[in-house]
PDB file of N, CA and C in Angstrom:
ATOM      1  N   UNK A   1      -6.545  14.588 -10.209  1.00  0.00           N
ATOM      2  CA  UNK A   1      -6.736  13.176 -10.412  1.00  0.00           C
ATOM      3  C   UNK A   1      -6.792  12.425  -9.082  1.00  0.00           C
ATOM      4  N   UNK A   2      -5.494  12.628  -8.297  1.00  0.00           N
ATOM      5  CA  UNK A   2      -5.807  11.944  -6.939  1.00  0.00           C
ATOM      6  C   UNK A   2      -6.986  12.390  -5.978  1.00  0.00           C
ATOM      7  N   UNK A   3      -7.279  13.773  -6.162  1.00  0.00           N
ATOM      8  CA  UNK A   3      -8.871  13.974  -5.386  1.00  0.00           C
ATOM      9  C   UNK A   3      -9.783  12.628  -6.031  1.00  0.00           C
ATOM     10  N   UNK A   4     -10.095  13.170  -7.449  1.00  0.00           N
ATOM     11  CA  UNK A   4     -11.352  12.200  -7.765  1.00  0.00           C
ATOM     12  C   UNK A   4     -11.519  10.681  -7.512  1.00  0.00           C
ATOM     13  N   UNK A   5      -9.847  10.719  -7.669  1.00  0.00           N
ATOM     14  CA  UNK A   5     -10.134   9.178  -7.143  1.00  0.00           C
ATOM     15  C   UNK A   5      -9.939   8.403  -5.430  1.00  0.00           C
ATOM     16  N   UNK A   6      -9.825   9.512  -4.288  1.00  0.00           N
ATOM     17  CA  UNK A   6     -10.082   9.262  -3.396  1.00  0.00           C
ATOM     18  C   UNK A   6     -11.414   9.320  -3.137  1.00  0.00           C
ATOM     19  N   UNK A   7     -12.206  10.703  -3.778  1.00  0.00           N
ATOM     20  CA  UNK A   7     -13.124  10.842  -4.007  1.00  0.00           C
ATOM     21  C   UNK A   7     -14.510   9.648  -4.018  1.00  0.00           C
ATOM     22  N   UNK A   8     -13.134   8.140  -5.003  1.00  0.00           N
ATOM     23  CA  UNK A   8     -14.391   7.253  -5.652  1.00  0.00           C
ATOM     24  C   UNK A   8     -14.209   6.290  -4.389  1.00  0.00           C
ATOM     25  N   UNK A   9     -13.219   6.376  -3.587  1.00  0.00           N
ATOM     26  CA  UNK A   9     -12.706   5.272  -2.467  1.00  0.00           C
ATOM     27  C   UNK A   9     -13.828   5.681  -1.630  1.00  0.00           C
ATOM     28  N   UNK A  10     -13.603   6.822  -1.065  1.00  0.00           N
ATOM     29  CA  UNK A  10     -14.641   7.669  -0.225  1.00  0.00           C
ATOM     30  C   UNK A  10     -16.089   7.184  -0.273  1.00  0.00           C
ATOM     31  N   UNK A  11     -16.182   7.216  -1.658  1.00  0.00           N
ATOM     32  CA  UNK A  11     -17.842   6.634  -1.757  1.00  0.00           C
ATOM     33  C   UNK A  11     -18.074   5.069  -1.780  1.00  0.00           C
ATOM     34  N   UNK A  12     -17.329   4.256  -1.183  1.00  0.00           N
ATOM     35  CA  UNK A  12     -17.635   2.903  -1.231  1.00  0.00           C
ATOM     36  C   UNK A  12     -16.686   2.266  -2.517  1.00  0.00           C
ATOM     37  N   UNK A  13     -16.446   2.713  -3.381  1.00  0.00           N
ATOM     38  CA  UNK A  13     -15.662   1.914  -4.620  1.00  0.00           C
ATOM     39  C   UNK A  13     -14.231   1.690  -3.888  1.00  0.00           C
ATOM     40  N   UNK A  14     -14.029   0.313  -3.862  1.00  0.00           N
ATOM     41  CA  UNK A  14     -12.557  -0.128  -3.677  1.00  0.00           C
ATOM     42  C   UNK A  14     -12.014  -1.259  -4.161  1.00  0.00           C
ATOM     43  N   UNK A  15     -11.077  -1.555  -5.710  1.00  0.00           N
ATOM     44  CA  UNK A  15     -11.069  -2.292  -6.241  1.00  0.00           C
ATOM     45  C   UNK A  15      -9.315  -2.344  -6.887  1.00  0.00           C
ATOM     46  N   UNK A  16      -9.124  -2.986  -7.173  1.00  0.00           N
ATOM     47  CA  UNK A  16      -7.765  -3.197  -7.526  1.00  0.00           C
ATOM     48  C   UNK A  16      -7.487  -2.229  -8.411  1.00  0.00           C
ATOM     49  N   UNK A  17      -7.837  -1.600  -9.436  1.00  0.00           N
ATOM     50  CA  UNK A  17      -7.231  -0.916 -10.544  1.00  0.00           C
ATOM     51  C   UNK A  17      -7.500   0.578  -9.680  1.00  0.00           C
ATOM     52  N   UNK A  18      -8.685   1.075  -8.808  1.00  0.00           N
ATOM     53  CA  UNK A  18      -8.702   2.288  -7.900  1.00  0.00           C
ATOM     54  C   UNK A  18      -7.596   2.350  -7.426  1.00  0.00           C
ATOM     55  N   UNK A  19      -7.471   1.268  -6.462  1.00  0.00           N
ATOM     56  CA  UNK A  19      -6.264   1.919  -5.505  1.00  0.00           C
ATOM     57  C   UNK A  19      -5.037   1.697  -6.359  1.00  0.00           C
ATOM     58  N   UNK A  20      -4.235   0.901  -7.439  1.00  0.00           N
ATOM     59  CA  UNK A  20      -3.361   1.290  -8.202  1.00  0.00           C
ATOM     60  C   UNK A  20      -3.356   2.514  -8.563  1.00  0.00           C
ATOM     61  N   UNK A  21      -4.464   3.191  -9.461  1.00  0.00           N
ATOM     62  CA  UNK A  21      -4.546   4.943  -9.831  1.00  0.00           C
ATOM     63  C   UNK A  21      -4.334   5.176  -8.915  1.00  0.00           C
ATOM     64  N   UNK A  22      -4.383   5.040  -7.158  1.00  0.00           N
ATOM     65  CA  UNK A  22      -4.188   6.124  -6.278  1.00  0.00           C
ATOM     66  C   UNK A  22      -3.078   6.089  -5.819  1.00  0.00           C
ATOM     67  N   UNK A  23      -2.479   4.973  -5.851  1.00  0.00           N
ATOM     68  CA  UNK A  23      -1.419   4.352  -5.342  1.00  0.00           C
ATOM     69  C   UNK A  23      -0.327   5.187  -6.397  1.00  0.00           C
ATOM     70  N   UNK A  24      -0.620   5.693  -7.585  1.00  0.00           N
ATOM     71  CA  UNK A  24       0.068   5.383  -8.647  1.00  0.00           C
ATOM     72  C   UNK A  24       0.121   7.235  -8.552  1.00  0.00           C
ATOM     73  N   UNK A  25      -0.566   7.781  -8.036  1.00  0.00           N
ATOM     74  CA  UNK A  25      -0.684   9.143  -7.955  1.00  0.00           C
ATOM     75  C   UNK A  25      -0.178   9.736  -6.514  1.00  0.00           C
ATOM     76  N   UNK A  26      -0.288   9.050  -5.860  1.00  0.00           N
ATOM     77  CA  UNK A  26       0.003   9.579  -4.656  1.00  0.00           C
ATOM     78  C   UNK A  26       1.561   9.594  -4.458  1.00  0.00           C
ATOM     79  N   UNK A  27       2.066   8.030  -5.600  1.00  0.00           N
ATOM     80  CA  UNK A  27       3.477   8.424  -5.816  1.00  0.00           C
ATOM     81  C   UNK A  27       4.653   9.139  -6.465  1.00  0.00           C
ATOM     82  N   UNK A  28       3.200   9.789  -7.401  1.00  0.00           N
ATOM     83  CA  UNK A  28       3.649  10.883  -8.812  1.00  0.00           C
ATOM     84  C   UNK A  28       3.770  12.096  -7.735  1.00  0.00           C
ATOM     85  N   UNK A  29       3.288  12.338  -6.742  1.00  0.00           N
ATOM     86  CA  UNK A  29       3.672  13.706  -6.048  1.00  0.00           C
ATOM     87  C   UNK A  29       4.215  13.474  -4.704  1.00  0.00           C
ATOM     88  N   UNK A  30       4.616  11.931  -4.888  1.00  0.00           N
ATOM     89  CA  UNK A  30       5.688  12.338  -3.656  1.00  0.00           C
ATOM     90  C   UNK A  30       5.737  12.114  -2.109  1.00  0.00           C
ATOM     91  N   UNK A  31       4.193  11.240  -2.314  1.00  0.00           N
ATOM     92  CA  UNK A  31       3.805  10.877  -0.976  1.00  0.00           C
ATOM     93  C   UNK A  31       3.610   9.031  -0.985  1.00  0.00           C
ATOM     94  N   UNK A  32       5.254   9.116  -0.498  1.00  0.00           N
ATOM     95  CA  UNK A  32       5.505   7.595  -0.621  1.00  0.00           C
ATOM     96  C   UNK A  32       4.661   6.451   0.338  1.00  0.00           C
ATOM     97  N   UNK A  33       4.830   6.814   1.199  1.00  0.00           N
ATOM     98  CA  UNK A  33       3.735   6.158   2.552  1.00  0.00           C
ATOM     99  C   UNK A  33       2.004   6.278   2.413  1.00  0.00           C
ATOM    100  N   UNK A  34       1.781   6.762   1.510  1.00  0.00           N
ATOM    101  CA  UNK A  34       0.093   6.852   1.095  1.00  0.00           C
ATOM    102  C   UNK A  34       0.237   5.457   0.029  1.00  0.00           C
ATOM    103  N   UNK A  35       0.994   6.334  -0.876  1.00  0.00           N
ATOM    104  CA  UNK A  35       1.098   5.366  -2.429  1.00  0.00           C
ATOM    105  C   UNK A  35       1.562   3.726  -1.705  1.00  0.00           C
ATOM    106  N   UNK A  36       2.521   3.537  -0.650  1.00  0.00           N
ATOM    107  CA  UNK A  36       2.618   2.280  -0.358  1.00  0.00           C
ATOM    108  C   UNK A  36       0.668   1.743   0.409  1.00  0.00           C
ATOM    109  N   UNK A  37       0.340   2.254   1.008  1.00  0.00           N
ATOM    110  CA  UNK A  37      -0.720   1.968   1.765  1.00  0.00           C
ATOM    111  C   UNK A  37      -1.527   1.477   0.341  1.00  0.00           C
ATOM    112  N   UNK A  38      -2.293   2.271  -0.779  1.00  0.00           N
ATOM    113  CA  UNK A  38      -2.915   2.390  -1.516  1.00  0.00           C
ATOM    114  C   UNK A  38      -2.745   1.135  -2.562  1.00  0.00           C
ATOM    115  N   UNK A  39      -1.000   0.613  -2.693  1.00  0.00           N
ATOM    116  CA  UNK A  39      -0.500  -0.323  -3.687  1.00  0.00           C
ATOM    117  C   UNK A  39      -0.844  -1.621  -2.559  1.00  0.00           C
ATOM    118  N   UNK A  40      -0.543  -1.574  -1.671  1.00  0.00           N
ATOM    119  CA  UNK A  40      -0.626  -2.843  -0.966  1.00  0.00           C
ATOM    120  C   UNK A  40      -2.061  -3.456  -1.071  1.00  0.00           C
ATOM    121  N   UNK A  41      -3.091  -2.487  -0.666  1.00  0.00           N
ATOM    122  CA  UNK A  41      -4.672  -2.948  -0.994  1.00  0.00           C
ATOM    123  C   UNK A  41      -4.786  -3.448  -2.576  1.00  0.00           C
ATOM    124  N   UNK A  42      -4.051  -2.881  -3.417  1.00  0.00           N
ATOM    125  CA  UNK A  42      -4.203  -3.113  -4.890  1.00  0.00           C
ATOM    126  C   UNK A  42      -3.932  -4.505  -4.963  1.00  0.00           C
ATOM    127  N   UNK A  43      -2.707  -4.710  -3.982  1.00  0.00           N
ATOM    128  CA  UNK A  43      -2.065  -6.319  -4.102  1.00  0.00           C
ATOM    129  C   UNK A  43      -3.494  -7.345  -3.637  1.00  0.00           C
ATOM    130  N   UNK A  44      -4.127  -6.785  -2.625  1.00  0.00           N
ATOM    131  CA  UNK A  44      -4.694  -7.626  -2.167  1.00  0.00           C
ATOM    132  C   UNK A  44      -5.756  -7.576  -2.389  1.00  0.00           C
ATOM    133  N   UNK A  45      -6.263  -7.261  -3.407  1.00  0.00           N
ATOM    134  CA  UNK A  45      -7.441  -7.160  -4.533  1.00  0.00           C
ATOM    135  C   UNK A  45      -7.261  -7.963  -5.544  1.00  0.00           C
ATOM    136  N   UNK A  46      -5.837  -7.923  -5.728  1.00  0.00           N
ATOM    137  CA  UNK A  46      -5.610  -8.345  -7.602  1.00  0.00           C
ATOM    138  C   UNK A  46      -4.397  -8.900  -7.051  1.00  0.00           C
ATOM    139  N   UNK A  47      -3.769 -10.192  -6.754  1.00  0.00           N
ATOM    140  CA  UNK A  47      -2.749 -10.912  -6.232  1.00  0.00           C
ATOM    141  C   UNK A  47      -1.812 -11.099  -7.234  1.00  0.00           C
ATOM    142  N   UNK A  48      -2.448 -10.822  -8.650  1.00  0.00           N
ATOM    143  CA  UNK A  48      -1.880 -11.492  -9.664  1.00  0.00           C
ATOM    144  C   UNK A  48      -1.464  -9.915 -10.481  1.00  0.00           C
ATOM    145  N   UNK A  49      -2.115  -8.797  -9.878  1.00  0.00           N
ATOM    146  CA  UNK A  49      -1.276  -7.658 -10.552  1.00  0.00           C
ATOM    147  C   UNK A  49      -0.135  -6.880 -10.276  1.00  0.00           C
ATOM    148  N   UNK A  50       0.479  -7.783 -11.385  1.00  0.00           N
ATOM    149  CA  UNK A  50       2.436  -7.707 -11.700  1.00  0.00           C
ATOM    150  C   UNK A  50       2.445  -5.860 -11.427  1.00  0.00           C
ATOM    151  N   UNK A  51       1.796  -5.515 -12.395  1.00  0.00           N
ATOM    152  CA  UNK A  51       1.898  -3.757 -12.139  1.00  0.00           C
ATOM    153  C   UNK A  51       2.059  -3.114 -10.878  1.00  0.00           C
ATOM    154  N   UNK A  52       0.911  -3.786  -9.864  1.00  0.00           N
ATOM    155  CA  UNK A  52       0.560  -3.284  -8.866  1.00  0.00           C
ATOM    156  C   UNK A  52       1.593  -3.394  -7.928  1.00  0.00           C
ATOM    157  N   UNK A  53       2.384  -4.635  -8.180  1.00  0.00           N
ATOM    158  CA  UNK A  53       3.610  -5.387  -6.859  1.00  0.00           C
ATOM    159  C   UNK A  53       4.910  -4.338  -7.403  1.00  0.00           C
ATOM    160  N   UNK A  54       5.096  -3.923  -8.594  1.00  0.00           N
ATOM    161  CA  UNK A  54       5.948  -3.699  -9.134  1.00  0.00           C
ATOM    162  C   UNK A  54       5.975  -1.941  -8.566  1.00  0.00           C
ATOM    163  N   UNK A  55       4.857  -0.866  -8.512  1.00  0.00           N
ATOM    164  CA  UNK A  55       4.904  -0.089  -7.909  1.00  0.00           C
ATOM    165  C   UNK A  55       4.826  -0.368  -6.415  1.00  0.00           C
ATOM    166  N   UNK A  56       4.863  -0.630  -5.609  1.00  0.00           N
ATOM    167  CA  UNK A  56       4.767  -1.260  -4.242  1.00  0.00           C
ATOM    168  C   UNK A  56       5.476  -1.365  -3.944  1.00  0.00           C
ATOM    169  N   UNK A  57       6.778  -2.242  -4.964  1.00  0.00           N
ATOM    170  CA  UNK A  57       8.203  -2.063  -4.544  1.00  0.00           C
ATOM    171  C   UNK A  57       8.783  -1.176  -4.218  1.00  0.00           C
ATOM    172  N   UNK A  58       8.321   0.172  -5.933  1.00  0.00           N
ATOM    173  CA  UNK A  58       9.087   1.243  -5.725  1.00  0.00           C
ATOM    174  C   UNK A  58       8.598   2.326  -4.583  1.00  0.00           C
ATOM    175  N   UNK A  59       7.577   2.544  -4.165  1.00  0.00           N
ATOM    176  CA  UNK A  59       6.926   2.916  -3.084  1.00  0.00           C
ATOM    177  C   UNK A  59       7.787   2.796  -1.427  1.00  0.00           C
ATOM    178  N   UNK A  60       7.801   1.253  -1.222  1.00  0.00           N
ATOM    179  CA  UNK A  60       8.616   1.246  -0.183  1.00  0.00           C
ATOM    180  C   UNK A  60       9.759   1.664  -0.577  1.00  0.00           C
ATOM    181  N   UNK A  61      10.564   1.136  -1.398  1.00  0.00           N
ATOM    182  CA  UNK A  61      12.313   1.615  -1.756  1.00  0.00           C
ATOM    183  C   UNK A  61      12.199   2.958  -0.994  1.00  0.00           C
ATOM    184  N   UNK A  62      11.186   3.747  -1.919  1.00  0.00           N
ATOM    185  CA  UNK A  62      11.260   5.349  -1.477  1.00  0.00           C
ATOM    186  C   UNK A  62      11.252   5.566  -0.185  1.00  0.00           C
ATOM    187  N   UNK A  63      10.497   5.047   0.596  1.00  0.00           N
ATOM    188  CA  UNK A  63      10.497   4.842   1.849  1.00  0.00           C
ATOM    189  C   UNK A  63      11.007   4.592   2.719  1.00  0.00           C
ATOM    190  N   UNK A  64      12.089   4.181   2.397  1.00  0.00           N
ATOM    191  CA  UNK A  64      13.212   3.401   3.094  1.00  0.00           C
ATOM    192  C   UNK A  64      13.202   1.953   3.892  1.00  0.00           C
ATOM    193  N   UNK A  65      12.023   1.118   2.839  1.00  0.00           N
ATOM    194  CA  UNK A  65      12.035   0.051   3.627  1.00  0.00           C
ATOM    195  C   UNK A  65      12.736  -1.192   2.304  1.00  0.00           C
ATOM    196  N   UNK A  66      14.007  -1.034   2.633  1.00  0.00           N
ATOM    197  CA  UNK A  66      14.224  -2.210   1.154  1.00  0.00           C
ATOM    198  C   UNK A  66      13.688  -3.564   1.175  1.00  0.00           C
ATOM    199  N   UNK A  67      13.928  -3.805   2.789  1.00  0.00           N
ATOM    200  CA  UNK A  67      14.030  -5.515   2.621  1.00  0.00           C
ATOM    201  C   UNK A  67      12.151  -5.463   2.264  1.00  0.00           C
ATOM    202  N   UNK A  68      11.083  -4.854   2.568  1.00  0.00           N
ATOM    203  CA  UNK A  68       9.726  -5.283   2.962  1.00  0.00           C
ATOM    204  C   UNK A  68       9.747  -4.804   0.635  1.00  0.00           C
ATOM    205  N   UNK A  69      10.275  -4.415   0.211  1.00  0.00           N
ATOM    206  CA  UNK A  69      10.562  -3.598  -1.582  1.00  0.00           C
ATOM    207  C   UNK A  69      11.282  -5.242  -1.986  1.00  0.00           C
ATOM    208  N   UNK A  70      11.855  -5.546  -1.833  1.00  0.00           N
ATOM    209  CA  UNK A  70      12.143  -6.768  -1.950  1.00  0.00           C
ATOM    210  C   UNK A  70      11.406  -7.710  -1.760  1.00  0.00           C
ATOM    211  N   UNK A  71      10.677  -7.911  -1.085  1.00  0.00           N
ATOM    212  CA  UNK A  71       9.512  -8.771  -1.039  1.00  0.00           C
ATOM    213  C   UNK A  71       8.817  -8.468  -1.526  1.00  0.00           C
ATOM    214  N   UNK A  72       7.944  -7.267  -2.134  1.00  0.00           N
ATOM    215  CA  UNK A  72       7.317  -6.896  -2.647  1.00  0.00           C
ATOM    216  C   UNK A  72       7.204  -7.379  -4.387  1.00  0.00           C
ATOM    217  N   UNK A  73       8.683  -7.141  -4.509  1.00  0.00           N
ATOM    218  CA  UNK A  73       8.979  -7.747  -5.707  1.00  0.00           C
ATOM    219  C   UNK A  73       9.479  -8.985  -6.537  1.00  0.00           C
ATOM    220  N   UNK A  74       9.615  -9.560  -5.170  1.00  0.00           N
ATOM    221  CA  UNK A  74       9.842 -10.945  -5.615  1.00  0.00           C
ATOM    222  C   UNK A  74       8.188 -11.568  -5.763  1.00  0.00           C
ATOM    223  N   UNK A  75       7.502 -10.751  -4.902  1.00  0.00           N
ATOM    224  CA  UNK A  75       6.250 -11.050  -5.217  1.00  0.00           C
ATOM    225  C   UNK A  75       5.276 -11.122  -6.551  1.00  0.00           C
ATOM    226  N   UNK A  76       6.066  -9.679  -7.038  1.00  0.00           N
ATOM    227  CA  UNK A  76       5.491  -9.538  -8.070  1.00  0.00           C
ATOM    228  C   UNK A  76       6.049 -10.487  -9.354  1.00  0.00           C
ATOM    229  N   UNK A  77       7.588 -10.824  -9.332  1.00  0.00           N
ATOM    230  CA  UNK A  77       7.807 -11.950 -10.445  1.00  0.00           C
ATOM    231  C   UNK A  77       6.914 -13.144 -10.012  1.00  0.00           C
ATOM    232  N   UNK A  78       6.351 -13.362  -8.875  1.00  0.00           N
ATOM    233  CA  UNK A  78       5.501 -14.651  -9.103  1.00  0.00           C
ATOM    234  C   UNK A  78       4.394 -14.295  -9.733  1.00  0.00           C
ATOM    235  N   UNK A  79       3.550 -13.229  -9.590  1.00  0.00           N
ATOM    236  CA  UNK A  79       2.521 -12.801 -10.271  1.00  0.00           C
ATOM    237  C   UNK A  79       3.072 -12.675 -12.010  1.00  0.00           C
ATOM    238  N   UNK A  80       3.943 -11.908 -11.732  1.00  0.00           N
ATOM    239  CA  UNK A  80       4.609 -11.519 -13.255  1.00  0.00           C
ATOM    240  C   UNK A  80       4.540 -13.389 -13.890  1.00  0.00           C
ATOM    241  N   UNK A  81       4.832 -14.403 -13.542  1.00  0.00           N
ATOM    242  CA  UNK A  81       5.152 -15.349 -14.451  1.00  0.00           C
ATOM    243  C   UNK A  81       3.719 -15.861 -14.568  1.00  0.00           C
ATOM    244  N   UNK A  82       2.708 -16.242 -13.353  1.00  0.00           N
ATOM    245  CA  UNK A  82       1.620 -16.472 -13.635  1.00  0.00           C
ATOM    246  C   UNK A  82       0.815 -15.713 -14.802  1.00  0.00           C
ATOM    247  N   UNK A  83       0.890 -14.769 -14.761  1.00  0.00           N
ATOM    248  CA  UNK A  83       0.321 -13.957 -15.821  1.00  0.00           C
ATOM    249  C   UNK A  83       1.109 -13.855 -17.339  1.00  0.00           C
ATOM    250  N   UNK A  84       2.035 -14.514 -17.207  1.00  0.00           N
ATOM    251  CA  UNK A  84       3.137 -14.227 -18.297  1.00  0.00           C
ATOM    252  C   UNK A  84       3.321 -12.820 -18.819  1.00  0.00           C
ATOM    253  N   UNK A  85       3.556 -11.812 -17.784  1.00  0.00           N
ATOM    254  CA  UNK A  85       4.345 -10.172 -17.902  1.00  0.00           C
ATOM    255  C   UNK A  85       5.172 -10.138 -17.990  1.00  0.00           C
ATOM    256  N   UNK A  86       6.058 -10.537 -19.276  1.00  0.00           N
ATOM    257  CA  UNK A  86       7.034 -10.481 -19.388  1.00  0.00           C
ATOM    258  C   UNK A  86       8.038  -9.210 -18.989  1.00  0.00           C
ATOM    259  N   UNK A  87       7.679  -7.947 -18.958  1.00  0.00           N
ATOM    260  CA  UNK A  87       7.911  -6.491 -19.188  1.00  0.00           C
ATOM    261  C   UNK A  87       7.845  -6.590 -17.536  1.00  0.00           C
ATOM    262  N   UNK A  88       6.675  -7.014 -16.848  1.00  0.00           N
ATOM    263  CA  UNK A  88       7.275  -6.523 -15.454  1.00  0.00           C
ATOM    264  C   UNK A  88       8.396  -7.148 -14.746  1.00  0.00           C
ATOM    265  N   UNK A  89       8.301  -8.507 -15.139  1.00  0.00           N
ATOM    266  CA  UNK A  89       9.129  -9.486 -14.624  1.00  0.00           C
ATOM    267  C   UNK A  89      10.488  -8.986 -15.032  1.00  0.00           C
ATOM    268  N   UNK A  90      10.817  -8.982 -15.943  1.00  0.00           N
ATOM    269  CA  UNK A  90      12.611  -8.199 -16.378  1.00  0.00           C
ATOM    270  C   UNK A  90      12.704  -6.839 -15.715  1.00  0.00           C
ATOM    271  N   UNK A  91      11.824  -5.788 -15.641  1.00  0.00           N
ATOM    272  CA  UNK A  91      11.958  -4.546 -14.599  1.00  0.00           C
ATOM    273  C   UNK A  91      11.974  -4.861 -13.141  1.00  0.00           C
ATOM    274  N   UNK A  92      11.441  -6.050 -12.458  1.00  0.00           N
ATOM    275  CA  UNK A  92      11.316  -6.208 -11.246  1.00  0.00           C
ATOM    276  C   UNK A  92      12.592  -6.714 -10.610  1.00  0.00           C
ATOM    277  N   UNK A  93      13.024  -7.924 -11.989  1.00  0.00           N
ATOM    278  CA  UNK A  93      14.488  -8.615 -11.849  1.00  0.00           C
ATOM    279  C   UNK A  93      16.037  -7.361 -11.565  1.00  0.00           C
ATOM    280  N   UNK A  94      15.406  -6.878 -12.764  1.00  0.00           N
ATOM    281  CA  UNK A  94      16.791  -5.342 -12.768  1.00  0.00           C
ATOM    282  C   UNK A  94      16.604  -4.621 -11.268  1.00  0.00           C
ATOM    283  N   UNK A  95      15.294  -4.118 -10.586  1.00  0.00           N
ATOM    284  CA  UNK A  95      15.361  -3.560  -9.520  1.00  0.00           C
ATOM    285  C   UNK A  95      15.655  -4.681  -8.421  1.00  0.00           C
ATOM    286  N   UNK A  96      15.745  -6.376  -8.336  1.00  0.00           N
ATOM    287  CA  UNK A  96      16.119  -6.805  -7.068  1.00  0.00           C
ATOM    288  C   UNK A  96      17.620  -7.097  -7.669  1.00  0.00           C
ATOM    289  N   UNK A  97      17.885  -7.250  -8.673  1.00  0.00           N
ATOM    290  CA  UNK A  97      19.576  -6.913  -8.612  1.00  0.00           C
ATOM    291  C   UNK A  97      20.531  -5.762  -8.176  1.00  0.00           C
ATOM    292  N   UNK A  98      19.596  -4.407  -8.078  1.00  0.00           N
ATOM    293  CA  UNK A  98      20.044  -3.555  -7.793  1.00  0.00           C
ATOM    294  C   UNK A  98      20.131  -3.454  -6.082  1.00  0.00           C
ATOM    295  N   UNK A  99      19.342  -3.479  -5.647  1.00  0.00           N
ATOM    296  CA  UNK A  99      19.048  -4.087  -4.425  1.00  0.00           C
ATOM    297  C   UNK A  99      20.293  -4.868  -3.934  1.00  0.00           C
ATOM    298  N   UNK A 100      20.497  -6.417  -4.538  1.00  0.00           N
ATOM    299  CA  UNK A 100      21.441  -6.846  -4.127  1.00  0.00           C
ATOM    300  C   UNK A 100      23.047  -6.397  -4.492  1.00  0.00           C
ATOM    301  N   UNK A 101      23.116  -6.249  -5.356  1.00  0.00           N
ATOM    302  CA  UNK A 101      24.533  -5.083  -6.000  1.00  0.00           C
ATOM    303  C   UNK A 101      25.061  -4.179  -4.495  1.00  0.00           C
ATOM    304  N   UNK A 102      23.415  -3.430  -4.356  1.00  0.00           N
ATOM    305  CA  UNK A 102      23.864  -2.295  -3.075  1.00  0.00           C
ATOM    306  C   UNK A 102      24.255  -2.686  -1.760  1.00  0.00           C
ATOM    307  N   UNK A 103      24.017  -3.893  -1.504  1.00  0.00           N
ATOM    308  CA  UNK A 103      24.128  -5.023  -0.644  1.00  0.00           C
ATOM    309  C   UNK A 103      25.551  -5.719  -0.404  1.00  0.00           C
ATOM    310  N   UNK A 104      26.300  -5.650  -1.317  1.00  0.00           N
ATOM    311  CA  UNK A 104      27.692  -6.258  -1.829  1.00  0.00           C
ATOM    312  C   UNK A 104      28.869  -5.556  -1.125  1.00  0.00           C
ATOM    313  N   UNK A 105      29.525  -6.308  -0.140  1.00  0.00           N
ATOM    314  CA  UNK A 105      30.516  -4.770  -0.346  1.00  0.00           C
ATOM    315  C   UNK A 105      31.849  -4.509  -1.046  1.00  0.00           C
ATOM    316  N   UNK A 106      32.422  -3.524  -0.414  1.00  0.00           N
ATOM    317  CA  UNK A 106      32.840  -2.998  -1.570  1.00  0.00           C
ATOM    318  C   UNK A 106      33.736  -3.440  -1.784  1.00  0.00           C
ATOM    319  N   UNK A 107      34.640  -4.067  -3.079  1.00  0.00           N
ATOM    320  CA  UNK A 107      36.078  -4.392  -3.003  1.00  0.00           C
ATOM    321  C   UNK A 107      37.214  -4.202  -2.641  1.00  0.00           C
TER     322      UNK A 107
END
């Protein structure tokens, strides 16, 4: 799957829902720093796709970049409300609480 669809990048196609599939594959096996590269173009194709900000987050997290995963996702509840996504917006909320939770210290 991720060949064919570098495959379609390769040939000139580059569009928001492409680089999500690639973005979205490249993070199914593990290659967090592609899948962030791939989600970020998605963002900036489709500003308003909640999906796209919402993997982007998890991408960097993996990566070890929280604070730039945090932005990512606060990004995406603005998209998430414009669009009224409800479903991403409550998953995006639970992952920047977690975020801040880990942030807290300890008692």
């Amino acid at each position: 799957m991720r060949e064919r669809l570098q495959a379609l990048l390769d040939a000139g196609r580059d569009d928001a829902l492409l680089r999500f599939g690639l973005g979205n594959a490249c993070l199914q096996a593990g290659d967090v720093d592609a899948a962030a590269t791939h989600l970020a173009a998605a963002t900036r194709h489709g500003p308003d796709y909640s999906a796209a900000w919402k993997l982007l987050g998890k991408a960097l997290l993996a990566s070890g970049h929280e604070d730039e995963a945090e932005a990512a996702w606060g990004a995406g509840l603005d998209a998430a409300a414009r669009r009224g996504d409800v479903q991403s917006s409550k998953e995006m909320t639970v992952f920047l609480r977690r975020i801040e939770h880990g942030r807290q210290p300890a008692a």
